[in-house]
PDB file of N, CA and C in Angstrom:
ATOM      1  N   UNK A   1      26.276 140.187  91.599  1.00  0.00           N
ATOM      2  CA  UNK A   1      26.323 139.714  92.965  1.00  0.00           C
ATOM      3  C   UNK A   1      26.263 140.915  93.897  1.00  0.00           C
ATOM      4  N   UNK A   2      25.430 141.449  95.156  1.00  0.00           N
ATOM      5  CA  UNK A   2      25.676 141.702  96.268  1.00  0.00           C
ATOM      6  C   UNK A   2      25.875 141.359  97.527  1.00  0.00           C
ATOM      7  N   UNK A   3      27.092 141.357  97.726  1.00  0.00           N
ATOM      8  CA  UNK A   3      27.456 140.748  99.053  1.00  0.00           C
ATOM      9  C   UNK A   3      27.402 141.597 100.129  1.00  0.00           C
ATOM     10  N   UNK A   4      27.099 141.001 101.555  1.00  0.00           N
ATOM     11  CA  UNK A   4      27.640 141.900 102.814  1.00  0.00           C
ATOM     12  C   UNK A   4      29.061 141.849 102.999  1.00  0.00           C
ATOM     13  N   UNK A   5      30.139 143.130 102.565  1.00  0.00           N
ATOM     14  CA  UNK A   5      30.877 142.568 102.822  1.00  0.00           C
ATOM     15  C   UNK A   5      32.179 143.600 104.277  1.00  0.00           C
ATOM     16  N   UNK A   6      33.233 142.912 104.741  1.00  0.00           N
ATOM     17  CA  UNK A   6      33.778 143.619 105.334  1.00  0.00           C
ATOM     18  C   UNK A   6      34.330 144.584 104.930  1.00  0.00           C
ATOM     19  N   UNK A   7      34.877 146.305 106.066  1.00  0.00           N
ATOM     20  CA  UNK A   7      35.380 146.678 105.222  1.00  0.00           C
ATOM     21  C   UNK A   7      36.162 147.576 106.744  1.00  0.00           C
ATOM     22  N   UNK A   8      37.062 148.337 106.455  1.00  0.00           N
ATOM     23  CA  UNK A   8      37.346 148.789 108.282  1.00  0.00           C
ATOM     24  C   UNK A   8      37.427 150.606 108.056  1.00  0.00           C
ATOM     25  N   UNK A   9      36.542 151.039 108.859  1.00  0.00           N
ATOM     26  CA  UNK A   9      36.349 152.865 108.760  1.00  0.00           C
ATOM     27  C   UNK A   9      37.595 153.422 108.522  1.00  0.00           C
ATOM     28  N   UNK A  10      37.603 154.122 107.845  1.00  0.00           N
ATOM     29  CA  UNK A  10      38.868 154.852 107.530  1.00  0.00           C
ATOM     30  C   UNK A  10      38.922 156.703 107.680  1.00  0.00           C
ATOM     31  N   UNK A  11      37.339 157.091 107.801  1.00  0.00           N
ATOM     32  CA  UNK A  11      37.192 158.379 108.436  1.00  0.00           C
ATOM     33  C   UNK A  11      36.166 158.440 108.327  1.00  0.00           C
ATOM     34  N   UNK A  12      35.316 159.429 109.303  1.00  0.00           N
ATOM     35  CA  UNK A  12      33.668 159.561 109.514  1.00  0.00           C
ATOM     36  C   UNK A  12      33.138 161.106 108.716  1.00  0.00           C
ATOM     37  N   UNK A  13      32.532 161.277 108.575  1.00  0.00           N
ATOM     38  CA  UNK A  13      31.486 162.992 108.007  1.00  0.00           C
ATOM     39  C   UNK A  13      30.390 162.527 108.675  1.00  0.00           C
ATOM     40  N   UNK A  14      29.891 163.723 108.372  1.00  0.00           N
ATOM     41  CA  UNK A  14      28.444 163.810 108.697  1.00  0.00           C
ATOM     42  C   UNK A  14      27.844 164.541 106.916  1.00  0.00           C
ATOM     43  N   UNK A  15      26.727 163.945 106.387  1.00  0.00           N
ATOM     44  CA  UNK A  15      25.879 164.254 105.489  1.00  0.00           C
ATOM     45  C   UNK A  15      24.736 164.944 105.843  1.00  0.00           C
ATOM     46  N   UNK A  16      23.971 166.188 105.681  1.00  0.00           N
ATOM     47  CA  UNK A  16      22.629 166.415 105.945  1.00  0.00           C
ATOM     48  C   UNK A  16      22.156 165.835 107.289  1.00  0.00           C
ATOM     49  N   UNK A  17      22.863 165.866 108.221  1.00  0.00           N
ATOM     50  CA  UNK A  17      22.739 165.224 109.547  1.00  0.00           C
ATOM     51  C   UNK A  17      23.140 163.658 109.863  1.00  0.00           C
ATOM     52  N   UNK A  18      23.189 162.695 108.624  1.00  0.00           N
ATOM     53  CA  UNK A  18      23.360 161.712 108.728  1.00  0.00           C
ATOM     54  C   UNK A  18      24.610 161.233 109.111  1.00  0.00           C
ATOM     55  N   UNK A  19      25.082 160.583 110.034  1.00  0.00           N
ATOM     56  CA  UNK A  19      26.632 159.698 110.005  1.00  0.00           C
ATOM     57  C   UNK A  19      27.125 158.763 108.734  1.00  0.00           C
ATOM     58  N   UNK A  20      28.181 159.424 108.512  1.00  0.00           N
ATOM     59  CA  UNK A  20      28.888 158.470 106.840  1.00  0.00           C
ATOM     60  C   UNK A  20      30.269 158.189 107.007  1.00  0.00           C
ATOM     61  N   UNK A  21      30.322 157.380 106.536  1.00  0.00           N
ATOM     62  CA  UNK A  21      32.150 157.048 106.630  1.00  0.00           C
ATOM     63  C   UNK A  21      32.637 157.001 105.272  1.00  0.00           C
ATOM     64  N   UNK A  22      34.138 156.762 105.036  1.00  0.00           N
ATOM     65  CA  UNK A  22      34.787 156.247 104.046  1.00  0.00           C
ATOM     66  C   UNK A  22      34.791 155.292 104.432  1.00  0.00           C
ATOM     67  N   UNK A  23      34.777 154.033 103.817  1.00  0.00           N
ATOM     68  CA  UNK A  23      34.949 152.590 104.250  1.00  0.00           C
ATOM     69  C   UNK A  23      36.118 151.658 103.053  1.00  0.00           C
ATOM     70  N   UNK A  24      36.927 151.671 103.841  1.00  0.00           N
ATOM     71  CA  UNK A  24      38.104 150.460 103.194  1.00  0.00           C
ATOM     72  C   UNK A  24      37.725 149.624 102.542  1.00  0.00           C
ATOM     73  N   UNK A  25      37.852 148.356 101.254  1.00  0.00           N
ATOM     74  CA  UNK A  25      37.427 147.193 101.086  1.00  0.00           C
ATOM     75  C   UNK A  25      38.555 146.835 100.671  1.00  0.00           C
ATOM     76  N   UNK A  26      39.772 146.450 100.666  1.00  0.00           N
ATOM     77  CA  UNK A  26      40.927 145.853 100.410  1.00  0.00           C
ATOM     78  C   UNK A  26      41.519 147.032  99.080  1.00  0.00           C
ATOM     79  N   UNK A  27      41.698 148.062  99.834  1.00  0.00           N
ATOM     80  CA  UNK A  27      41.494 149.294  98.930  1.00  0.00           C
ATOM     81  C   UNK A  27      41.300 150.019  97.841  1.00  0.00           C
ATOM     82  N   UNK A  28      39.876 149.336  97.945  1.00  0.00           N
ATOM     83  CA  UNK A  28      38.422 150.416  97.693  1.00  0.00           C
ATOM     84  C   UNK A  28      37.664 150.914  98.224  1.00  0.00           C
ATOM     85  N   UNK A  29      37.912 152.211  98.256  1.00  0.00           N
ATOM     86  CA  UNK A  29      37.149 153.348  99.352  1.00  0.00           C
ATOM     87  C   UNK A  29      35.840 153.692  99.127  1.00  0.00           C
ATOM     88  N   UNK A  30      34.756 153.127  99.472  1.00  0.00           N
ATOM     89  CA  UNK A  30      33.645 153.842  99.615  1.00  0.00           C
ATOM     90  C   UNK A  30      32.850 154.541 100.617  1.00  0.00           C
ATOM     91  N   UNK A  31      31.896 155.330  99.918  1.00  0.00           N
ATOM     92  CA  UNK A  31      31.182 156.432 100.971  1.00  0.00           C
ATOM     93  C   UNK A  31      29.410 155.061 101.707  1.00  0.00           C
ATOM     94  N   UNK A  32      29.570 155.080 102.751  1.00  0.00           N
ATOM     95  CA  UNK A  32      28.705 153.955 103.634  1.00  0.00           C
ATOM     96  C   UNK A  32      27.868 154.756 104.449  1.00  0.00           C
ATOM     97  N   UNK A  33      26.782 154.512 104.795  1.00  0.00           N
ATOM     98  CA  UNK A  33      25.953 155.209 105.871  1.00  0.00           C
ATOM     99  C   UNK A  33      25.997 154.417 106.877  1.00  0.00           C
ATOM    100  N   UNK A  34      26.319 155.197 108.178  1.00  0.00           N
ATOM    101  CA  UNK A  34      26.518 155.150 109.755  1.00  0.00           C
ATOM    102  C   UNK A  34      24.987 155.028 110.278  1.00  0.00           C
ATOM    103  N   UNK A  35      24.436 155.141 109.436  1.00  0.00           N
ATOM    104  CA  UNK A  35      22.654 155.098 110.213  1.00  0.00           C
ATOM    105  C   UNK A  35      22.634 154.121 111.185  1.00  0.00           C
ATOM    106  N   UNK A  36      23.178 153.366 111.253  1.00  0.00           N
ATOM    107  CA  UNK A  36      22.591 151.987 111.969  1.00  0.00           C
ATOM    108  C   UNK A  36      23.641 151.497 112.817  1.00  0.00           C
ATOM    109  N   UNK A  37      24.962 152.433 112.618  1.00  0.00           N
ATOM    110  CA  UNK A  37      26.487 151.894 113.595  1.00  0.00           C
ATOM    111  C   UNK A  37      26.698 153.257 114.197  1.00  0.00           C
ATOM    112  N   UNK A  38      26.011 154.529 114.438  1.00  0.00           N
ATOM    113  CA  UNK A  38      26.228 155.357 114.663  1.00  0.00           C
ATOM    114  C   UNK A  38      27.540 156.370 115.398  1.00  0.00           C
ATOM    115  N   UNK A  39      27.883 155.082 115.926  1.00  0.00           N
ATOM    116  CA  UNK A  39      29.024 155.406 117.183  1.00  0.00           C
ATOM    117  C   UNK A  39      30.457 154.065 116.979  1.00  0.00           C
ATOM    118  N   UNK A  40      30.456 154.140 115.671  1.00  0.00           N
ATOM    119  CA  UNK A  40      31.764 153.378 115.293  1.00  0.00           C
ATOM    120  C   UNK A  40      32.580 154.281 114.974  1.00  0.00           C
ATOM    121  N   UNK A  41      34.171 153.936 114.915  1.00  0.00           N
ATOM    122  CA  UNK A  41      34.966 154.780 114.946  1.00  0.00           C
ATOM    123  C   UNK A  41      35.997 154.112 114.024  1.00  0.00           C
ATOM    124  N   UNK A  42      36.941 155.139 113.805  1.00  0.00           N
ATOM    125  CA  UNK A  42      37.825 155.152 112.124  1.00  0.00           C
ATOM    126  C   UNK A  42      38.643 153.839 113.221  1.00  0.00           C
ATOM    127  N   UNK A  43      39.185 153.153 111.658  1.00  0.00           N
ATOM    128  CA  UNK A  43      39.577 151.792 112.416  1.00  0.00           C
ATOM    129  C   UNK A  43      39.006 150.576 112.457  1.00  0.00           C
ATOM    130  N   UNK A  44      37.733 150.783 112.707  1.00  0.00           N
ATOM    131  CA  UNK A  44      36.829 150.081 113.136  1.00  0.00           C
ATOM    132  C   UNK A  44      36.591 149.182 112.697  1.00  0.00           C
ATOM    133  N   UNK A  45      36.167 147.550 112.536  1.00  0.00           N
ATOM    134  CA  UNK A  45      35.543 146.914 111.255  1.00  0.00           C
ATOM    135  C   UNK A  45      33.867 146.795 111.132  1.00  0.00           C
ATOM    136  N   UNK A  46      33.290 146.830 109.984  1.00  0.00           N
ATOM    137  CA  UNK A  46      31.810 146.621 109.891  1.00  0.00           C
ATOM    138  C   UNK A  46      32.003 145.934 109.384  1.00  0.00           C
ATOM    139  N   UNK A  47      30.446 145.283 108.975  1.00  0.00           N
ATOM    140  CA  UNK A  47      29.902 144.521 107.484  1.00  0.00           C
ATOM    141  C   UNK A  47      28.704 145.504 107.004  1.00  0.00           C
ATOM    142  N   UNK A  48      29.250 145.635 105.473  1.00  0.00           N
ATOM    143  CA  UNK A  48      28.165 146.667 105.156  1.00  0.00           C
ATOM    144  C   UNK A  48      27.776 145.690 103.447  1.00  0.00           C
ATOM    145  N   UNK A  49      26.624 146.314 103.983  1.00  0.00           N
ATOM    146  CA  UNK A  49      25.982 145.897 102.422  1.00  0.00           C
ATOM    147  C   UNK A  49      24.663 147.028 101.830  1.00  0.00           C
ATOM    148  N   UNK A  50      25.126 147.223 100.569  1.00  0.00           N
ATOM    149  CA  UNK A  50      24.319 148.258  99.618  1.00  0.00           C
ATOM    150  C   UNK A  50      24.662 149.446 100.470  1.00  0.00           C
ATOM    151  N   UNK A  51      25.358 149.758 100.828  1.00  0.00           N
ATOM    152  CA  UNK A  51      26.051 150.710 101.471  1.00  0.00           C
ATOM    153  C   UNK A  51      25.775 151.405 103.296  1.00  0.00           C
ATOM    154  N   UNK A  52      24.899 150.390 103.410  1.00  0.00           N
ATOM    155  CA  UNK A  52      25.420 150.581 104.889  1.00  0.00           C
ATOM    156  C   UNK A  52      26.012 150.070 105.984  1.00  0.00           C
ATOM    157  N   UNK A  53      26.164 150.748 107.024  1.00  0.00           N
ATOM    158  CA  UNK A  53      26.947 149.914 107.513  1.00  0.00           C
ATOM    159  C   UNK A  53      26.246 148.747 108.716  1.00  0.00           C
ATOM    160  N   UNK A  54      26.213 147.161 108.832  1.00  0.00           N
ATOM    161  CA  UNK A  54      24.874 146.648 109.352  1.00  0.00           C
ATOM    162  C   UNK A  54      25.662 146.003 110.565  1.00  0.00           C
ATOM    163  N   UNK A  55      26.794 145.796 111.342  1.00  0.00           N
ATOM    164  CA  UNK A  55      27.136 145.584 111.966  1.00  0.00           C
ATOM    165  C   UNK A  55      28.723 145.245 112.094  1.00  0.00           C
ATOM    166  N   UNK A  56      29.206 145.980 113.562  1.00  0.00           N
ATOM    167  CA  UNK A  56      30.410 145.787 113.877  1.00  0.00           C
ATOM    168  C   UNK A  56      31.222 144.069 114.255  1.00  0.00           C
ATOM    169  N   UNK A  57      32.282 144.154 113.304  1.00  0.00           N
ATOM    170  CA  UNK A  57      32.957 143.047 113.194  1.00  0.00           C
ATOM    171  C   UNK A  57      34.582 143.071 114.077  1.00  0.00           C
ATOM    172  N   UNK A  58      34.653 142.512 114.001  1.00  0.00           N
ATOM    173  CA  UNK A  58      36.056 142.004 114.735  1.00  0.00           C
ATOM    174  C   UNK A  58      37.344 141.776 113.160  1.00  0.00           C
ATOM    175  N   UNK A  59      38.448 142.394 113.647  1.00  0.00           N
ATOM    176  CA  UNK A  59      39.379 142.682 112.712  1.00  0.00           C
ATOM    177  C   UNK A  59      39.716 141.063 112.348  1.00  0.00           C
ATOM    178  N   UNK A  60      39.857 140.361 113.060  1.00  0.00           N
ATOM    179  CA  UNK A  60      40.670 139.024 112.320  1.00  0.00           C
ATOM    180  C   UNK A  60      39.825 138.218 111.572  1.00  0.00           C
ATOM    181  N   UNK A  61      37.958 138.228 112.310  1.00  0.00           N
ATOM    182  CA  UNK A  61      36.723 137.429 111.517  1.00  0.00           C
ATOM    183  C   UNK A  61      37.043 138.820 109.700  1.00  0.00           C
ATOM    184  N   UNK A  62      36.689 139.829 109.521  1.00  0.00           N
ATOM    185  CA  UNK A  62      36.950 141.009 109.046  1.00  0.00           C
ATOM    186  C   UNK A  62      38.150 140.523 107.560  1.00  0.00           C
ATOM    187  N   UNK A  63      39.137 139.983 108.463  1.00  0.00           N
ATOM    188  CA  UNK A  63      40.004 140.052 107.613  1.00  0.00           C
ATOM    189  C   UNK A  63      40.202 138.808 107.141  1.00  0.00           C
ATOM    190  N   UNK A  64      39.492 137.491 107.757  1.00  0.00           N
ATOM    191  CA  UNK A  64      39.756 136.404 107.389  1.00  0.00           C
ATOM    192  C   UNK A  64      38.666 136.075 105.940  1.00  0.00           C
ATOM    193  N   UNK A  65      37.234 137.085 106.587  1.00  0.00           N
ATOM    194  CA  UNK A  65      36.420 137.119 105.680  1.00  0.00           C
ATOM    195  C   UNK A  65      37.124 137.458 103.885  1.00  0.00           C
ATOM    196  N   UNK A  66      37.874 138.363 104.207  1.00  0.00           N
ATOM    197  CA  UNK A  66      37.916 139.658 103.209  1.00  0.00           C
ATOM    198  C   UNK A  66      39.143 138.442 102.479  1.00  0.00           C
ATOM    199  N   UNK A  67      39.814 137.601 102.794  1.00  0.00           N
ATOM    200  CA  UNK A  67      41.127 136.938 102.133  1.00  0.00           C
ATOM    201  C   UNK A  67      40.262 135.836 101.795  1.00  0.00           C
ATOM    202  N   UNK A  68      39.162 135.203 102.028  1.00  0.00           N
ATOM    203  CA  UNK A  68      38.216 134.535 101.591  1.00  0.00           C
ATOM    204  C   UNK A  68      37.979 134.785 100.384  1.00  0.00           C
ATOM    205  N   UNK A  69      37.107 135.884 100.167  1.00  0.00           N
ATOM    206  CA  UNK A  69      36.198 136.481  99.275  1.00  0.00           C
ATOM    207  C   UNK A  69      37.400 137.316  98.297  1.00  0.00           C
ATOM    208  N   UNK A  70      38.384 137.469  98.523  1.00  0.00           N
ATOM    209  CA  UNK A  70      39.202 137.849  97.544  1.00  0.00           C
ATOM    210  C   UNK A  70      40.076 136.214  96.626  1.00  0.00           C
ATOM    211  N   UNK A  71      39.918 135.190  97.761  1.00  0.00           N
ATOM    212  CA  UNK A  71      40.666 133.891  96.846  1.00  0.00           C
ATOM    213  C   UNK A  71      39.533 133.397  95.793  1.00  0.00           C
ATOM    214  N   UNK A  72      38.341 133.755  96.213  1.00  0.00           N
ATOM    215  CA  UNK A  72      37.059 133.098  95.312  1.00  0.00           C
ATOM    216  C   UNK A  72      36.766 134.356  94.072  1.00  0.00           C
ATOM    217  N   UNK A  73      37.449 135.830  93.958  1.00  0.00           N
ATOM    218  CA  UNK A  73      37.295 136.392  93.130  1.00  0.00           C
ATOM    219  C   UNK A  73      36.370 137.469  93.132  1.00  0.00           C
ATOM    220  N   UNK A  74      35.342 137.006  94.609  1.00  0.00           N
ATOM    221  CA  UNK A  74      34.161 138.130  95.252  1.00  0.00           C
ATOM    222  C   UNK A  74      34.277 139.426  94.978  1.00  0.00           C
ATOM    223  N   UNK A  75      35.795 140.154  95.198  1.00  0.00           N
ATOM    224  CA  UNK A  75      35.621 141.054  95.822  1.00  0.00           C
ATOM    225  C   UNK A  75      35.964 142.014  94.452  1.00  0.00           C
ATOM    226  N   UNK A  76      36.295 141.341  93.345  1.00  0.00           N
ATOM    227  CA  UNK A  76      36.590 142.244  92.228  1.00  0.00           C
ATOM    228  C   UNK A  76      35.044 142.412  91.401  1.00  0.00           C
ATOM    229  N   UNK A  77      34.391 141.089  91.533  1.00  0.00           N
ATOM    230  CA  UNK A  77      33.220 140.965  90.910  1.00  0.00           C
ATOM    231  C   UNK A  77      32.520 142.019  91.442  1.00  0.00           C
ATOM    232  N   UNK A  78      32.844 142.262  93.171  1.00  0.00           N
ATOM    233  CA  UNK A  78      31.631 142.859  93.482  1.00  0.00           C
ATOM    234  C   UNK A  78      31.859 144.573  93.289  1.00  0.00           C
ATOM    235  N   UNK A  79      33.339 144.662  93.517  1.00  0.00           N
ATOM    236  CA  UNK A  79      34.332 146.014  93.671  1.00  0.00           C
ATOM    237  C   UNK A  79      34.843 146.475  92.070  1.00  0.00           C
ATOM    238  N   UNK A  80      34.534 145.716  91.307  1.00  0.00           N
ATOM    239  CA  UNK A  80      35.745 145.897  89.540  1.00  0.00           C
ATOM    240  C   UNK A  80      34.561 146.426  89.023  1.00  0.00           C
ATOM    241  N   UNK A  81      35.542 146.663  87.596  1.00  0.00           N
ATOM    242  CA  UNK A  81      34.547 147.511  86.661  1.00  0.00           C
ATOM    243  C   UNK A  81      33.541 146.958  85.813  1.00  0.00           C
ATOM    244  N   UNK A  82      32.351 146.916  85.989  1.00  0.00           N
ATOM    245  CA  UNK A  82      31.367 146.120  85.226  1.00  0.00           C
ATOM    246  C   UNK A  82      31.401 145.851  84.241  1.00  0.00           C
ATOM    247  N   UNK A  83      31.885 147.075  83.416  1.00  0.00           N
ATOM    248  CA  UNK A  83      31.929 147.188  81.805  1.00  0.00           C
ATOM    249  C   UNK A  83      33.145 146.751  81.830  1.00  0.00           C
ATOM    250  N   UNK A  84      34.843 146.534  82.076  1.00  0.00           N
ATOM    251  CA  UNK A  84      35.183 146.166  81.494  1.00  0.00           C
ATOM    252  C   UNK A  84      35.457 144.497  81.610  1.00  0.00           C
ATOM    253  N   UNK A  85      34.533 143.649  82.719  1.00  0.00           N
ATOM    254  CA  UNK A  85      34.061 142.756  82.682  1.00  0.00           C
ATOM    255  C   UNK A  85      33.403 142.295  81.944  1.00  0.00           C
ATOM    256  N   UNK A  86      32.625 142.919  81.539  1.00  0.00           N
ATOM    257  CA  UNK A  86      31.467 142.686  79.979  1.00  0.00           C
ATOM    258  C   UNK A  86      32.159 142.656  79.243  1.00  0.00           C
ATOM    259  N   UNK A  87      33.127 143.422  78.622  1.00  0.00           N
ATOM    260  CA  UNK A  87      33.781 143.284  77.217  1.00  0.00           C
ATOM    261  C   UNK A  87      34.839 141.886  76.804  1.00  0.00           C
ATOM    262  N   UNK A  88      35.445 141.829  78.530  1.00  0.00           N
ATOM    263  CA  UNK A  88      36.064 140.657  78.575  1.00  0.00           C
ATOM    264  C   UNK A  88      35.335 139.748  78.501  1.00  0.00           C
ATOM    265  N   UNK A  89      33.726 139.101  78.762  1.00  0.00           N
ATOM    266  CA  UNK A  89      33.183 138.054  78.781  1.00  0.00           C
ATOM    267  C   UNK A  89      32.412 137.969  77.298  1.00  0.00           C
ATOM    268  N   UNK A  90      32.039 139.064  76.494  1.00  0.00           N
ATOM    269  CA  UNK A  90      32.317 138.554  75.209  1.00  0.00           C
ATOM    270  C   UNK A  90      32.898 138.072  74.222  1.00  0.00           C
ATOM    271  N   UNK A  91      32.056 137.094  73.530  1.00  0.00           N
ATOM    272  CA  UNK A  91      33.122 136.677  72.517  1.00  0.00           C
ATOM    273  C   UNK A  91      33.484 137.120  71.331  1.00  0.00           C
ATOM    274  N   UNK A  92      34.873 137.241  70.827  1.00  0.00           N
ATOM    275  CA  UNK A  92      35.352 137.788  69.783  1.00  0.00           C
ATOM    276  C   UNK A  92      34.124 138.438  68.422  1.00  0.00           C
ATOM    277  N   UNK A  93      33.808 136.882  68.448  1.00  0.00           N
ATOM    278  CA  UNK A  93      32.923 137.194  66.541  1.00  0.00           C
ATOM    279  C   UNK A  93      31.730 137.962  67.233  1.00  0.00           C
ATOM    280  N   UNK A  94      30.980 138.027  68.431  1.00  0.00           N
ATOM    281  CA  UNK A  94      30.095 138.742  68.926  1.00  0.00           C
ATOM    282  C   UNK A  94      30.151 140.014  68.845  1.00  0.00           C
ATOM    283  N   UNK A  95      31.756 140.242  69.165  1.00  0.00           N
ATOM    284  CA  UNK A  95      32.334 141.595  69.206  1.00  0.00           C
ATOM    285  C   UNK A  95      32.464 142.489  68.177  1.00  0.00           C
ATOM    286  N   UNK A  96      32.042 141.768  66.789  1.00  0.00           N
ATOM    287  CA  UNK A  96      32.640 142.468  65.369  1.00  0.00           C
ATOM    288  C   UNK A  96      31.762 142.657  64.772  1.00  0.00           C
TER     289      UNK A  96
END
């Protein structure tokens, strides 16, 4: 699954000229490109997807989103570890 999902700036860099943030996701920190929000600030909420950041959100839509997508399981599927998702979704005699 890739989702757009919320996430709220937690500090800005600059890359090779480019604007980048750390970006929160119910804490999981990833590195996001500012290309397109240029002038958002730590705090802030976006929606980013495949890692950028595609538009500024409002903290309560942000957070109502994010308690959504965490009751349906979204956010581990999209945020957890692939592999050890795989190992868990095989079955035993598969496994041996």
């Amino acid at each position: 699954m890739c989702l757009a999902v919320p996430g709220r700036v937690a500090g800005t860099f600059e890359r090779d000229g480019t604007p980048m943030a750390h970006v929160d996701f119910g804490g999981v920190l990833k590195e996001v490109c500012l290309a397109y929000l240029p002038d958002i600030r730590v705090g802030d909420y976006a929606i980013v997807h495949v890692g950028f950041a595609l538009q500024r959100l409002d903290e309560e839509s942000a957070l109502s989103t994010l308690r959504l997508f965490e009751e349906i399981g979204a956010l581990d599927e999209e945020f957890g570890d692939a592999w050890t998702r795989a190992e868990a979704d095989v079955p035993k005699e598969a496994a041996s």
